[in-house]
N, C-alpha and C. Protein backbone atom coordinates (compact mmCIF):
# COMPACT_ATOMS: atom_id res chain seq x y z
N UNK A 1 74.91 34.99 -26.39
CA UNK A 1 74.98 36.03 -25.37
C UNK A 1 75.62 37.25 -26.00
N UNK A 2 75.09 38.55 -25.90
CA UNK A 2 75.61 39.70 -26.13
C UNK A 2 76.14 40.26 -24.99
N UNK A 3 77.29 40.74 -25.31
CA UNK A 3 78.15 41.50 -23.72
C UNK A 3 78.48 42.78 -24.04
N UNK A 4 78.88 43.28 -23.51
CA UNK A 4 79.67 45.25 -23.17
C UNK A 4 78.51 45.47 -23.71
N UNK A 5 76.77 45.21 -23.36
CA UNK A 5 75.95 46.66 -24.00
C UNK A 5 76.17 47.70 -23.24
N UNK A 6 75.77 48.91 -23.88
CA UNK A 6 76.03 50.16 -22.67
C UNK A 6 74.69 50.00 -21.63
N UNK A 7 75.60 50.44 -20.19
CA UNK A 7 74.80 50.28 -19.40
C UNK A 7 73.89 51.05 -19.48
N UNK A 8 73.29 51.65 -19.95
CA UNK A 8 72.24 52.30 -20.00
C UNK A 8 71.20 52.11 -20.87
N UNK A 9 71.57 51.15 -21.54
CA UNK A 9 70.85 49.99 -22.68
C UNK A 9 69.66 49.59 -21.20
N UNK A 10 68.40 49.93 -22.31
CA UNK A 10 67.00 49.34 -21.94
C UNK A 10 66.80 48.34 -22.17
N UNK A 11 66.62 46.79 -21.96
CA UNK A 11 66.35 45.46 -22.14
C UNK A 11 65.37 44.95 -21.79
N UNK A 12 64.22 44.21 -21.96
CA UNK A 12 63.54 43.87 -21.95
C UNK A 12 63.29 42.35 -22.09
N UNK A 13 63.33 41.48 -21.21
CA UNK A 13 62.50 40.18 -21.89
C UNK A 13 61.68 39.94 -22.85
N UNK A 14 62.11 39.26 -23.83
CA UNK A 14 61.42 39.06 -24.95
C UNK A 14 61.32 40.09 -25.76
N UNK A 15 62.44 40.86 -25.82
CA UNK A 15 62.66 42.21 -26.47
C UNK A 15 63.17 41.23 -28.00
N UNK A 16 62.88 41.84 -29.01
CA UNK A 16 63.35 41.38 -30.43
C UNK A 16 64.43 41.68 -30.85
N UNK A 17 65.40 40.99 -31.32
CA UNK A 17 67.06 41.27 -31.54
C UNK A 17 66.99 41.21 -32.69
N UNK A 18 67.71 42.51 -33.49
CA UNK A 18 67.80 42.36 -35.42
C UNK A 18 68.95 43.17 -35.64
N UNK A 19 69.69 42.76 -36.74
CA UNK A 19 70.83 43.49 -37.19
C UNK A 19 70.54 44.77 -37.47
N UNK A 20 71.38 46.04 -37.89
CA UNK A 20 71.36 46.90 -37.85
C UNK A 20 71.56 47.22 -39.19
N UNK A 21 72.05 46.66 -39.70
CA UNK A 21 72.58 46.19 -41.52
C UNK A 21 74.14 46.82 -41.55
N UNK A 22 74.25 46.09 -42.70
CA UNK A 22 75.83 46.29 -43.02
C UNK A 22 76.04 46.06 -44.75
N UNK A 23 77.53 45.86 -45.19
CA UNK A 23 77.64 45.78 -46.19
C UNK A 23 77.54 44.45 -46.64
N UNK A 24 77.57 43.24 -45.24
CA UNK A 24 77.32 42.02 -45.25
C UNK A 24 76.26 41.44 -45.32
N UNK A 25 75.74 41.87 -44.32
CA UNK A 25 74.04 41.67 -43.57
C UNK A 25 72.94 42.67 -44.00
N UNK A 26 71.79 42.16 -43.95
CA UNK A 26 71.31 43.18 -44.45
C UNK A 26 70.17 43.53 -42.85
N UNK A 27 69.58 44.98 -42.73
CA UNK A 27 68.81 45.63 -41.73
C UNK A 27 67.87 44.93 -41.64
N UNK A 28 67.33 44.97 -40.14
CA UNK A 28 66.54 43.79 -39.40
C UNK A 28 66.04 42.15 -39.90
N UNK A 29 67.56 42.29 -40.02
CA UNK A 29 67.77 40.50 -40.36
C UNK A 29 67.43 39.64 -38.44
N UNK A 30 66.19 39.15 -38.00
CA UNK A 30 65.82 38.66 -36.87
C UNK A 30 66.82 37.82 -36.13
N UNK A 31 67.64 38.14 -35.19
CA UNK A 31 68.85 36.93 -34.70
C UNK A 31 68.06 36.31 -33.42
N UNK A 32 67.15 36.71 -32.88
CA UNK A 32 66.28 35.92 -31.65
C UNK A 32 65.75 36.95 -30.85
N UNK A 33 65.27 36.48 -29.34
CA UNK A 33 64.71 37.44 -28.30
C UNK A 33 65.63 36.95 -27.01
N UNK A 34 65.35 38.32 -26.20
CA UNK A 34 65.75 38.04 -25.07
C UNK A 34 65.15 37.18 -24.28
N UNK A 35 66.14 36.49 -23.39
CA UNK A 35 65.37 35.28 -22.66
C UNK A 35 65.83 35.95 -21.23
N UNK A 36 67.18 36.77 -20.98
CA UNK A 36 67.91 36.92 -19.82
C UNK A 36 68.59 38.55 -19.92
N UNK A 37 68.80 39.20 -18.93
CA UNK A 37 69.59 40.63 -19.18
C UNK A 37 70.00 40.52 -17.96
N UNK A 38 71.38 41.69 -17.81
CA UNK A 38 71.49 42.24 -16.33
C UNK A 38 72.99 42.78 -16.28
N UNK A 39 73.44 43.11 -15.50
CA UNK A 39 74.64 43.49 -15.37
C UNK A 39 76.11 42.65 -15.68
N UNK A 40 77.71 43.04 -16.20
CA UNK A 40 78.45 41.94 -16.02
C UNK A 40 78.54 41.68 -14.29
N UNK A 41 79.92 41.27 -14.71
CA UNK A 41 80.51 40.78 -13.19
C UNK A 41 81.13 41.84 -12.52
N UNK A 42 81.53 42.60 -13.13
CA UNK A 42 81.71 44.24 -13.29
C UNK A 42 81.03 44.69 -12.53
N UNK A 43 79.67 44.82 -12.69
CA UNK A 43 78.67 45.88 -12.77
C UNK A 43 79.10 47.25 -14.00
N UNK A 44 79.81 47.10 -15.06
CA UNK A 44 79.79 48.13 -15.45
C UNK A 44 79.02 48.22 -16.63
N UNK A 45 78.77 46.88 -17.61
CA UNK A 45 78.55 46.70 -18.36
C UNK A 45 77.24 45.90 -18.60
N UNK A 46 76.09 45.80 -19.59
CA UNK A 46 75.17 45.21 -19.65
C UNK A 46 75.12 44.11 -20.57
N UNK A 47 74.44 42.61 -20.15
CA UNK A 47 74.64 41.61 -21.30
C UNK A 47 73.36 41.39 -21.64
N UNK A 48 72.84 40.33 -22.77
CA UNK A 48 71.94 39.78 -23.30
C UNK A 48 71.84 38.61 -23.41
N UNK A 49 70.95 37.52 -22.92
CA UNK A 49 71.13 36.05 -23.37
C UNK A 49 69.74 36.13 -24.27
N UNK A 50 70.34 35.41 -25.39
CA UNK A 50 68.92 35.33 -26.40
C UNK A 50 68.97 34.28 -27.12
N UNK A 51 67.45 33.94 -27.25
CA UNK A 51 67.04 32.73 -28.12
C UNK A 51 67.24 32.79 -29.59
N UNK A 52 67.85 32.10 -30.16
CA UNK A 52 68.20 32.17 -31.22
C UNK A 52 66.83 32.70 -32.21
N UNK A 53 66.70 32.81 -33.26
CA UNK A 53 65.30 32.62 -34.09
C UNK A 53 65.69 31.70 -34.83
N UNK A 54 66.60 31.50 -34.92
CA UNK A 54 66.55 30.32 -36.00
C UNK A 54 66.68 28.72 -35.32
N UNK A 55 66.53 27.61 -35.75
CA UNK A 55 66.41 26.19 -34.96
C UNK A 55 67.69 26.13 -35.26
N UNK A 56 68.74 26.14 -34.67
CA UNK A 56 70.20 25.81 -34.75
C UNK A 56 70.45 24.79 -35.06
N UNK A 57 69.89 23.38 -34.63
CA UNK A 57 69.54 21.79 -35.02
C UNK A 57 69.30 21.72 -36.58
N UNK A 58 68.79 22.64 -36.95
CA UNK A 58 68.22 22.27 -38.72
C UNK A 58 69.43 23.16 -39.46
N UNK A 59 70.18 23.63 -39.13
CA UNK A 59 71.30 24.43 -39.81
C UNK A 59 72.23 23.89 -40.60
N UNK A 60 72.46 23.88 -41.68
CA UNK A 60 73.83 23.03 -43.00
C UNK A 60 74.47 23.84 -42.45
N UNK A 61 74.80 25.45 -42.93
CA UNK A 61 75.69 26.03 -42.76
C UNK A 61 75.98 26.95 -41.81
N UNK A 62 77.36 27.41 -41.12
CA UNK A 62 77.05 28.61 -40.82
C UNK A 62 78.35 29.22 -40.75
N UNK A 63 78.26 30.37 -40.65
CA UNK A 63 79.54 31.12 -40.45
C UNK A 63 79.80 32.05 -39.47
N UNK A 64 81.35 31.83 -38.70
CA UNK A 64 81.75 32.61 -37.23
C UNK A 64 82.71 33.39 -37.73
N UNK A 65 82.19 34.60 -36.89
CA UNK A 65 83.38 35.82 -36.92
C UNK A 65 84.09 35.56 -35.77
N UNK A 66 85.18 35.57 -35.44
CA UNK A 66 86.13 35.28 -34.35
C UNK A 66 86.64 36.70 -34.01
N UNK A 67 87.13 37.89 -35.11
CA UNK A 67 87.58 39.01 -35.10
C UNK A 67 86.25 40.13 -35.70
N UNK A 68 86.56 41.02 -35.46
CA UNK A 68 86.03 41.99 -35.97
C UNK A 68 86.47 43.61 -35.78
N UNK A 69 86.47 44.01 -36.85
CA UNK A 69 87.29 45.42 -36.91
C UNK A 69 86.49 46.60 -37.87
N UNK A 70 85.98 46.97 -36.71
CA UNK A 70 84.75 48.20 -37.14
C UNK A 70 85.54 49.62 -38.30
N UNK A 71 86.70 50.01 -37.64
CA UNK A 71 87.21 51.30 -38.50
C UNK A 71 87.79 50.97 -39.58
């Protein structure tokens, strides 16, 4: 699930989700599609539920960011 998009974020079912690139990742690396969108609990904010692209079941490895610090 993706959360705080800006509300004014256009979503789409079955819209295609890809990284943006980084010094980590590289640009439109495929992370899944939308399955679900809509407002929080808020109403201020917009979320994303999406299907993975990858089979999560067949995965050895993986790695979680817990933090992240953009500046």
């Amino acid at each position: 699930r993706m959360n705080y998009l800006p509300s004014e974020s256009i979503i789409h079912i079955n819209d295609q989700v890809v990284t943006t690139g980084s010094t980590v990742y590289p640009r439109n690396l495929i992370l899944g599609h939308v399955v679900d969108a809509g407002f929080d609990g808020a109403g201020v904010a917009k979320y994303a539920l999406l299907k993975p692209a990858a089979d999560i079941r067949s995965l050895e490895q993986v790695f979680i960011m817990t933090d992240y610090n953009a500046g």
